[in-house]
Protein backbone atom coordinates (compact mmCIF):
# COMPACT_ATOMS: atom_id res chain seq x y z
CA UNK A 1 -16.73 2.17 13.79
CA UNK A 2 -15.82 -1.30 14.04
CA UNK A 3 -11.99 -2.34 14.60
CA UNK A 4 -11.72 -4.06 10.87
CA UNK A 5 -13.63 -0.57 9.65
CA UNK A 6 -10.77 1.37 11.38
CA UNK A 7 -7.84 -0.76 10.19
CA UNK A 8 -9.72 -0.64 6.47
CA UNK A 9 -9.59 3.36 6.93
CA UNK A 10 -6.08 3.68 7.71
CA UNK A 11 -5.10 1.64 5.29
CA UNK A 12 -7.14 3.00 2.34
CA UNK A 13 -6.03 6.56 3.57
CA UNK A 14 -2.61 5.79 3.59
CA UNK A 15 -2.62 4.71 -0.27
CA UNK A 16 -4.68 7.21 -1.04
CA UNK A 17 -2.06 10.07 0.66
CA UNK A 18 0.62 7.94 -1.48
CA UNK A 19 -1.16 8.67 -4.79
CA UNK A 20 -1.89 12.52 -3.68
CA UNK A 21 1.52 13.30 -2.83
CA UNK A 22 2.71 11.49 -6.34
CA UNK A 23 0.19 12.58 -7.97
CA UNK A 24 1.52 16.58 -6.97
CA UNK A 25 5.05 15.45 -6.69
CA UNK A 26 5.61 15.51 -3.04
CA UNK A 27 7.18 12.14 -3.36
CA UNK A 28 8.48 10.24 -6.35
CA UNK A 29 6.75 7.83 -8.11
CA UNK A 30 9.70 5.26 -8.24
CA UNK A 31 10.93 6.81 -4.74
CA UNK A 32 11.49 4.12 -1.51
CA UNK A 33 9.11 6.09 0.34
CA UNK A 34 5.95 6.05 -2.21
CA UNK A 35 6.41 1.82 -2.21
CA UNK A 36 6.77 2.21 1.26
CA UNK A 37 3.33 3.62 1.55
CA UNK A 38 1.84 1.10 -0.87
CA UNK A 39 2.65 -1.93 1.32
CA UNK A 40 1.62 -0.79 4.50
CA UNK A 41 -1.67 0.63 3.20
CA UNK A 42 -2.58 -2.50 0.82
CA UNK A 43 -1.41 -4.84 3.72
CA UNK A 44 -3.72 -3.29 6.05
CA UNK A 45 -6.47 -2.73 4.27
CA UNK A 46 -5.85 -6.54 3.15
CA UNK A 47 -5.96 -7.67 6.50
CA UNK A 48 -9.05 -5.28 6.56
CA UNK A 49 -10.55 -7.64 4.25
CA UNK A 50 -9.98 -10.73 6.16
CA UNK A 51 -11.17 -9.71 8.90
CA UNK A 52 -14.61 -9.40 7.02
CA UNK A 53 -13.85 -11.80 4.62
CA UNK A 54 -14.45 -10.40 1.43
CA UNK A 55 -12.16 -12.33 -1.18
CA UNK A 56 -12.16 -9.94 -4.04
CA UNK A 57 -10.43 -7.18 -2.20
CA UNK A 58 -8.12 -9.87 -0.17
CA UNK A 59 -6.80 -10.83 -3.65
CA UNK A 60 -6.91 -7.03 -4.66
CA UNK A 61 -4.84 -5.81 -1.47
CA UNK A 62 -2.09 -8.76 -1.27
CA UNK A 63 -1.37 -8.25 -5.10
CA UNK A 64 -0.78 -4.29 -4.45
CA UNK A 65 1.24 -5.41 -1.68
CA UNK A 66 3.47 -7.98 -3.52
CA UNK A 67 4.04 -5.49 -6.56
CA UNK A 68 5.09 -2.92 -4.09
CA UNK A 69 7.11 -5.10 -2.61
CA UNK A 70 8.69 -5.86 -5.54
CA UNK A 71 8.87 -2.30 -6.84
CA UNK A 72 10.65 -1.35 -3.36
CA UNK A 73 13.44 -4.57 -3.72
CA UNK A 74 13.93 -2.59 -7.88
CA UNK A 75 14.81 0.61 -6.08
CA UNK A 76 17.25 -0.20 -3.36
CA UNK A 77 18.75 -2.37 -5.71
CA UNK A 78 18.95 0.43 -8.36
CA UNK A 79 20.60 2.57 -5.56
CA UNK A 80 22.83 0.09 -3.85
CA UNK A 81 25.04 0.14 -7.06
């Protein structure tokens, strides 16, 4: 396995354990932890697809990222009040 192959894995793996352990309600779906996931996952598996180049999934990974992102700043706002 090539390095970009290995950082692709992890990060694929690591959304995919996010949407298992919603999915069974380890972890909630609005819950710090499952954005948490989301970003590092898409963010590596988006600099996955740098590395090979491979423009679809770039644009695919970085907008999972940014929502995430996003989705995190809605919850600690919703529980810093």
């Amino acid at each position: 396995m090539s390095y970009n192959d290995i950082v692709g894995t992890i990060g694929v793996g690591i959304i995919l354990i996010a949407y298992f352990m919603n999915i069974f309600s380890f972890i909630k779906k609005d819950g710090a932890l499952f954005y948490v996931m989301n970003i590092i996952g898409a963010s590596l598996a988006c600099y996955a697809s740098i590395l090979i180049n491979y423009l679809p999934f770039i644009i695919l990974e970085a907008t999972w990222a940014m929502v995430s992102v996003l989705g995190l700043v809605k919850v600690l706002k919703k529980n810093s009040y």
